[in-house]
N, C-alpha and C. Protein backbone atom coordinates (compact mmCIF):
# COMPACT_ATOMS: atom_id res chain seq x y z
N UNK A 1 1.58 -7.85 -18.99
CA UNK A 1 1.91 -7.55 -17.61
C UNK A 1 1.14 -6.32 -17.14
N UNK A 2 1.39 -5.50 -17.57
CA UNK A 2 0.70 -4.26 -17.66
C UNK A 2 -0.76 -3.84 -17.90
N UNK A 3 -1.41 -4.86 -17.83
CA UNK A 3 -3.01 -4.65 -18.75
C UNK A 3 -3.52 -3.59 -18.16
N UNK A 4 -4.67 -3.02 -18.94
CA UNK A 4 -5.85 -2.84 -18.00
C UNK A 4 -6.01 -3.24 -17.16
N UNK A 5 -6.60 -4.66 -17.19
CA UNK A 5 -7.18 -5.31 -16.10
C UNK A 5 -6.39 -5.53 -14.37
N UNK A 6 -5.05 -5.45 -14.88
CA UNK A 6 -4.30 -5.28 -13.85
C UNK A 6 -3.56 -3.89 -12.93
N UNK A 7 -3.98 -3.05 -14.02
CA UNK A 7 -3.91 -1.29 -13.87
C UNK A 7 -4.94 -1.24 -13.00
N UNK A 8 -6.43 -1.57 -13.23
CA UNK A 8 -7.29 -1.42 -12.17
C UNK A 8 -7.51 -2.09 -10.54
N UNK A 9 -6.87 -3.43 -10.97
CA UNK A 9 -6.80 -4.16 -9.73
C UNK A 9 -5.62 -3.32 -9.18
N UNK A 10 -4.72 -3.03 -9.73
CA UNK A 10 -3.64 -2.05 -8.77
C UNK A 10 -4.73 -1.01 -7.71
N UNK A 11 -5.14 -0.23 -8.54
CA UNK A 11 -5.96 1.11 -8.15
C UNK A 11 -6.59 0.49 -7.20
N UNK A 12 -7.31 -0.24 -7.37
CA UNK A 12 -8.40 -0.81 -6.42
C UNK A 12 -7.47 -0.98 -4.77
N UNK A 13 -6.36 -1.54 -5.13
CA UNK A 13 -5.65 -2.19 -4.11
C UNK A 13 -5.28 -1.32 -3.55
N UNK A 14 -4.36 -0.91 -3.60
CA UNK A 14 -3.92 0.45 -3.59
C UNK A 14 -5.25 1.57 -2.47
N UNK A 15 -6.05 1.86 -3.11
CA UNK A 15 -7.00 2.52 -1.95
C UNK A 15 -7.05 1.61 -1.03
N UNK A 16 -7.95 0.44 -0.92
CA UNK A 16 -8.59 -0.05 -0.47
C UNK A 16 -7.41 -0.25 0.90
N UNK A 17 -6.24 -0.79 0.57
CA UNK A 17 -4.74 -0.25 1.25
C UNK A 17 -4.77 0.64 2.30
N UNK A 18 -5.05 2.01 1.72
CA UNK A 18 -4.95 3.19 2.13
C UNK A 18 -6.46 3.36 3.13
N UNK A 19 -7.30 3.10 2.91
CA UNK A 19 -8.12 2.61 4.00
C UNK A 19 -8.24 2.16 5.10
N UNK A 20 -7.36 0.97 4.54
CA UNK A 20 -6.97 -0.02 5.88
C UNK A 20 -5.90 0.56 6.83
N UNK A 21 -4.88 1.27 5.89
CA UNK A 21 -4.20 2.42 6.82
C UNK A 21 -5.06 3.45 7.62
N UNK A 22 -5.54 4.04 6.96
CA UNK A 22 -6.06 4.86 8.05
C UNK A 22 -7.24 4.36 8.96
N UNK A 23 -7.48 3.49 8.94
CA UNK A 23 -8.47 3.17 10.31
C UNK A 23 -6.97 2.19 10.93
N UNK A 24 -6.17 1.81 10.99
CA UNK A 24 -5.49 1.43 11.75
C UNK A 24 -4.55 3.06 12.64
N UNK A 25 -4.27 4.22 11.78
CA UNK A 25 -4.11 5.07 12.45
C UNK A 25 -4.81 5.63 13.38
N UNK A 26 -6.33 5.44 12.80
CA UNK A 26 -7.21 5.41 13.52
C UNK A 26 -7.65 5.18 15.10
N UNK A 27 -7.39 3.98 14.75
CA UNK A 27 -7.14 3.06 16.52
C UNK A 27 -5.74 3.02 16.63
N UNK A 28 -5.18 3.22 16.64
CA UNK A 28 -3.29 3.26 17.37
C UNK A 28 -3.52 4.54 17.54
N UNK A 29 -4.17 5.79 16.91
CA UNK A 29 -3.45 7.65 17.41
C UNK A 29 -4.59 8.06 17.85
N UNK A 30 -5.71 7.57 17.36
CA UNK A 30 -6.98 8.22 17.74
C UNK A 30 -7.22 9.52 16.41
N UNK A 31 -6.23 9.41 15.25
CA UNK A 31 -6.35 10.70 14.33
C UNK A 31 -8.18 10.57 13.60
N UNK A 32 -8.81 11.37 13.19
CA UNK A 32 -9.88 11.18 12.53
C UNK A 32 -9.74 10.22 11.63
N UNK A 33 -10.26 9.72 10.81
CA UNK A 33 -10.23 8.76 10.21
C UNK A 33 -11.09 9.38 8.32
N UNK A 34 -11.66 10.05 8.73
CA UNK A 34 -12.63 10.73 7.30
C UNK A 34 -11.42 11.75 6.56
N UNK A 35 -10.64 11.90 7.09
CA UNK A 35 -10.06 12.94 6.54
C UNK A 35 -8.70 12.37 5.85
N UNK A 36 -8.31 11.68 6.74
CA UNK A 36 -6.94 10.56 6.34
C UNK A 36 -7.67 9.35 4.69
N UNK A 37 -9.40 9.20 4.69
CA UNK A 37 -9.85 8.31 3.49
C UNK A 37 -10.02 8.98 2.66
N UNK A 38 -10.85 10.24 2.37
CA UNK A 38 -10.59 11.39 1.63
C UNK A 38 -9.77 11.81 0.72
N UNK A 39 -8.37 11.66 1.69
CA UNK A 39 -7.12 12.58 1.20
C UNK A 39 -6.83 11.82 -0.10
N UNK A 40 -7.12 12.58 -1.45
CA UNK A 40 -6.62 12.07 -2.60
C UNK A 40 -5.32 12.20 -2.76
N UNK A 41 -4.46 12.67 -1.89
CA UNK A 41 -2.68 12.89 -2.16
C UNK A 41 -2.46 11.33 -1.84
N UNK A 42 -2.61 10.58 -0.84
CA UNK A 42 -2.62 9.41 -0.16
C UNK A 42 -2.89 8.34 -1.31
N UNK A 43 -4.26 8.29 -1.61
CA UNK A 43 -4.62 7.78 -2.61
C UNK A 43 -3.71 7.57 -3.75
N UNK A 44 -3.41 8.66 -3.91
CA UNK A 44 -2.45 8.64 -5.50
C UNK A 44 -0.73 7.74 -4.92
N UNK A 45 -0.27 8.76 -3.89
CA UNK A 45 0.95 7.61 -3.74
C UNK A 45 0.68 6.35 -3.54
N UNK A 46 -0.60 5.88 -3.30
CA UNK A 46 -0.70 4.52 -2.06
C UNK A 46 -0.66 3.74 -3.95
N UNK A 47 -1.42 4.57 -4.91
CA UNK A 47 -1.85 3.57 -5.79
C UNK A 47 -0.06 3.09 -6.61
N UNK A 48 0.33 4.13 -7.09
CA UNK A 48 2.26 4.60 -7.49
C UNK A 48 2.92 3.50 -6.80
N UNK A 49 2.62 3.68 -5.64
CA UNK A 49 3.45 2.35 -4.51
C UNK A 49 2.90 1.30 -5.08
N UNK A 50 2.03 0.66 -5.50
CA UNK A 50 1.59 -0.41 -5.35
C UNK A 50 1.19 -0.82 -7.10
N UNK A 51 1.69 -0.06 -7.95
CA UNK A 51 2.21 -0.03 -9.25
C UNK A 51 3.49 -1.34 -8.75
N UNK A 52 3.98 -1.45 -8.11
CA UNK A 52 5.31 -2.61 -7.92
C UNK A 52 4.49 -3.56 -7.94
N UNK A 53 3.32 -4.03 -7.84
CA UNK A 53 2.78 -5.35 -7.21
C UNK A 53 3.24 -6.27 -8.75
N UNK A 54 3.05 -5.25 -9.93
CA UNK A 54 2.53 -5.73 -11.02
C UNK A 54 3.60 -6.56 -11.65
N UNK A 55 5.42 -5.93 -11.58
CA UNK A 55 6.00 -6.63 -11.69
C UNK A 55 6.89 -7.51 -11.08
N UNK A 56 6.30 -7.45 -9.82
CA UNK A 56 7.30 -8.57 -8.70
C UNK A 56 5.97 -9.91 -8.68
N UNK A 57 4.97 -9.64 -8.94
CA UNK A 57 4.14 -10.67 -9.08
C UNK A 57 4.27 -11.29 -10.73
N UNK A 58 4.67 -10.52 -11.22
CA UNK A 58 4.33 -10.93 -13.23
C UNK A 58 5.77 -12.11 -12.94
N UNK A 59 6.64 -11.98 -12.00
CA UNK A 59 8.27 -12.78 -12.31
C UNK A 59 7.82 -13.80 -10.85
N UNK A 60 7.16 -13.84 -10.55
CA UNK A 60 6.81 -15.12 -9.35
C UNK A 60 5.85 -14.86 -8.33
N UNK A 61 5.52 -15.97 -8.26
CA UNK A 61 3.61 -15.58 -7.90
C UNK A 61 3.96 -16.75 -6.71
N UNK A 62 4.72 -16.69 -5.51
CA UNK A 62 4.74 -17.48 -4.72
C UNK A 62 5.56 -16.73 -3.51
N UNK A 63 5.70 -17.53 -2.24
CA UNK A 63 6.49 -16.87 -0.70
C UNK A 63 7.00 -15.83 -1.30
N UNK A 64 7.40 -15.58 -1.86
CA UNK A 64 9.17 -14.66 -2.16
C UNK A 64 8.26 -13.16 -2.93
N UNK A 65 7.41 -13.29 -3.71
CA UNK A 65 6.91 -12.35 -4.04
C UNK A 65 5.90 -11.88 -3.05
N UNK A 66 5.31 -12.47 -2.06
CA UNK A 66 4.49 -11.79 -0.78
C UNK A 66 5.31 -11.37 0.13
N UNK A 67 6.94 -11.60 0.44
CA UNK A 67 7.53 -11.03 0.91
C UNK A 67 8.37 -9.75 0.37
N UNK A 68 8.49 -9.78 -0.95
CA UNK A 68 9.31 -8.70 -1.47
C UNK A 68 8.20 -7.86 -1.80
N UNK A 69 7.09 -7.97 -1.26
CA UNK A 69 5.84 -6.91 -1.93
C UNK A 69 5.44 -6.33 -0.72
N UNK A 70 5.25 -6.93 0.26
CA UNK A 70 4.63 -6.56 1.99
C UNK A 70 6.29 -5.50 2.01
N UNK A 71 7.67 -6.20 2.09
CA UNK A 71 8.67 -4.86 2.32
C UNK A 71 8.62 -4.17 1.53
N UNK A 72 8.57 -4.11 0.12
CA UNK A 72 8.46 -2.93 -0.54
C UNK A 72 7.27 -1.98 -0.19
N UNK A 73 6.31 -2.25 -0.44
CA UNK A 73 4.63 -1.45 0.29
C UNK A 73 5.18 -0.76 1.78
N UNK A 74 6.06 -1.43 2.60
CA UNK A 74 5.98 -1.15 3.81
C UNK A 74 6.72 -0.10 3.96
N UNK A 75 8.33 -0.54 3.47
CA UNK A 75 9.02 0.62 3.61
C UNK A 75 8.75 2.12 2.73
N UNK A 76 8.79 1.69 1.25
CA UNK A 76 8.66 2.89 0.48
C UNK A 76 7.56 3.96 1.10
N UNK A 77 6.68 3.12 1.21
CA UNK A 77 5.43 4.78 1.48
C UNK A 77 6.27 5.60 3.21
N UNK A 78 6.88 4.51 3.79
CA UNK A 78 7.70 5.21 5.11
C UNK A 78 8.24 5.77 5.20
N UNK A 79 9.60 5.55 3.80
CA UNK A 79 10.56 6.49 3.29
C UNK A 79 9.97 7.83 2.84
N UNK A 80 8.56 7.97 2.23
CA UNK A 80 8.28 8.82 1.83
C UNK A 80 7.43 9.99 2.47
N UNK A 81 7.07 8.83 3.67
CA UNK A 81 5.72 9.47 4.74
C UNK A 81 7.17 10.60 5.86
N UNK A 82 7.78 9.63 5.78
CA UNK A 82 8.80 10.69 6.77
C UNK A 82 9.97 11.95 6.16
N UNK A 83 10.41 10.86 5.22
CA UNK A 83 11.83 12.01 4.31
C UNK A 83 10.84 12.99 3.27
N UNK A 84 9.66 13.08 3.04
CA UNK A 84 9.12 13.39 1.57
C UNK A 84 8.05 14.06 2.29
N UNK A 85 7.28 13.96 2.85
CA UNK A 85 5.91 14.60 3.44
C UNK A 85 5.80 15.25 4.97
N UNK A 86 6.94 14.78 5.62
CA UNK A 86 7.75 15.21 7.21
C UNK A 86 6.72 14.85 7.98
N UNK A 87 6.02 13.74 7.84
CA UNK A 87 5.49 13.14 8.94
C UNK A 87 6.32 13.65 10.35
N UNK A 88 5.73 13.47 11.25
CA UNK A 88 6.16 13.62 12.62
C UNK A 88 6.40 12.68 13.58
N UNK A 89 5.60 11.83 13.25
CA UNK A 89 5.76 10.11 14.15
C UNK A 89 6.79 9.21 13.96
N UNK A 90 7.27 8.74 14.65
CA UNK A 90 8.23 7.85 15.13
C UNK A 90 8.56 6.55 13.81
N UNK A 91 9.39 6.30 13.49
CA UNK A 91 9.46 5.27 12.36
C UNK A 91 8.41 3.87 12.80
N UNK A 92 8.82 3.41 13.79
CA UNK A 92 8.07 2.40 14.08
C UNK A 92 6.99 2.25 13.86
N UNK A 93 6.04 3.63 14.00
CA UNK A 93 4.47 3.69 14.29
C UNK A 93 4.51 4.24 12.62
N UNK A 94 4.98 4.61 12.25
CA UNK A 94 5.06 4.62 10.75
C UNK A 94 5.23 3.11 9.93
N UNK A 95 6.09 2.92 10.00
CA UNK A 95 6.23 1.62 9.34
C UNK A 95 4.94 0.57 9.95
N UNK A 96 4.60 0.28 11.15
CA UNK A 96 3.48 -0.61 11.61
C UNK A 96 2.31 -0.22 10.60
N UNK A 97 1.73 0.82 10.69
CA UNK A 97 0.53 1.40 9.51
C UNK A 97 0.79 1.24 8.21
N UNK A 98 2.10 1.52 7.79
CA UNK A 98 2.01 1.16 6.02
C UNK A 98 1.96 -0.42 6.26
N UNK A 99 2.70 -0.92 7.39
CA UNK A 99 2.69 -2.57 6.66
C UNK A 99 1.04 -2.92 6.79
N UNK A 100 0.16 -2.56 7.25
CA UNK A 100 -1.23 -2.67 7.28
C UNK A 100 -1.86 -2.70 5.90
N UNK A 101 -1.41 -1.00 5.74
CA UNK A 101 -1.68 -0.43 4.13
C UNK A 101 -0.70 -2.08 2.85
N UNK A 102 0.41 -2.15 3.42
CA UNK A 102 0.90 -3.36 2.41
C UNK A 102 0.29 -5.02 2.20
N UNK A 103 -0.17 -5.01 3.40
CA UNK A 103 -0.61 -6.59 3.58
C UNK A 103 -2.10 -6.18 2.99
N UNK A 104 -3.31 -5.60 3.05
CA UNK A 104 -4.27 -5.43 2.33
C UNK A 104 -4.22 -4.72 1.07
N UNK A 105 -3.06 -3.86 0.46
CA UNK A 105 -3.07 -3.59 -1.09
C UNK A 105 -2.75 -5.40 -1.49
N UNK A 106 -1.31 -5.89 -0.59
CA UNK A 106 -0.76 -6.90 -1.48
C UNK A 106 -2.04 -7.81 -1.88
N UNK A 107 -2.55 -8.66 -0.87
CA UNK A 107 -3.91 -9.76 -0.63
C UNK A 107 -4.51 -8.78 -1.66
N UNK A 108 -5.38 -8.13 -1.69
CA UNK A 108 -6.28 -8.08 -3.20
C UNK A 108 -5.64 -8.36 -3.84
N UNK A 109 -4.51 -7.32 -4.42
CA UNK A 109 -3.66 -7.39 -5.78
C UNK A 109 -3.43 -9.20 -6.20
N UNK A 110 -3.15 -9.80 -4.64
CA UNK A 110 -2.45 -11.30 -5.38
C UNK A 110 -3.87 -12.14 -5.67
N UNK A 111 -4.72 -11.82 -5.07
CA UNK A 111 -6.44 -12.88 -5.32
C UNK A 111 -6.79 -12.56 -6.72
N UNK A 112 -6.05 -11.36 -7.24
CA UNK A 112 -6.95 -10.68 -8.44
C UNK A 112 -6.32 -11.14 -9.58
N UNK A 113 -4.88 -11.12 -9.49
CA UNK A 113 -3.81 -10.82 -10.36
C UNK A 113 -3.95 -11.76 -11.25
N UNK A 114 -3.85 -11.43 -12.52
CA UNK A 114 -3.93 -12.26 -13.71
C UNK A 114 -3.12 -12.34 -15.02
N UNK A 115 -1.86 -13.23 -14.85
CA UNK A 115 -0.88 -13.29 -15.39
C UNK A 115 -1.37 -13.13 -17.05
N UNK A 116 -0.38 -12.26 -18.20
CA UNK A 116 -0.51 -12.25 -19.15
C UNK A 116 0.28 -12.93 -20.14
């Protein structure tokens, strides 16, 4: 469950995620965008968050696991962007950007994922 190979496809996802978040903050706030891809704090939670892919996909690889993976991705980094880091923005406009960041970590993670 745990491989390598699936440790890295996390990582991978996980940024690549966090990317897609911030150019969607990008165009919704107008915030810079180089500084939000940069930020290795981001990086590291986005990858931690998305450490879940490994075992909600290892127990079912169908609807139910693209839905319990898009809410988990979506909410957790929200819970954390607001109660944990004191974001300032509105839940909504919070939660809209991680689910961005969730639907492009999840899609790699599930094209990649390779059951053990």
């Amino acid at each position: 469950m745990f491989t390598l190979r699936n440790l890295i496809i996390v990582a991978i996802a996980g940024i690549i995620g966090t990317i897609a978040n911030a150019i969607a903050v990008n165009i919704v706030a107008g915030a810079e965008v180089m500084p939000l891809i940069l930020s290795w704090g981001r990086h590291a939670v986005a990858v931690v968050v998305a450490l879940l892919l490994i075992p909600i996909f290892a127990r079912r690889a169908d609807l139910g696991a693209w839905i319990l993976a898009l809410v988990a991705l979506t909410v957790i980094p929200s819970l954390l962007a607001i109660l944990v880091f004191g974001a300032a923005a509105p839940w909504t406009f919070v939660l809209s950007v991680n689910a961005v960041y969730a639907f492009f970590a999840t899609l790699i993670f599930a094209v990649s994922f390779e059951r053990s």
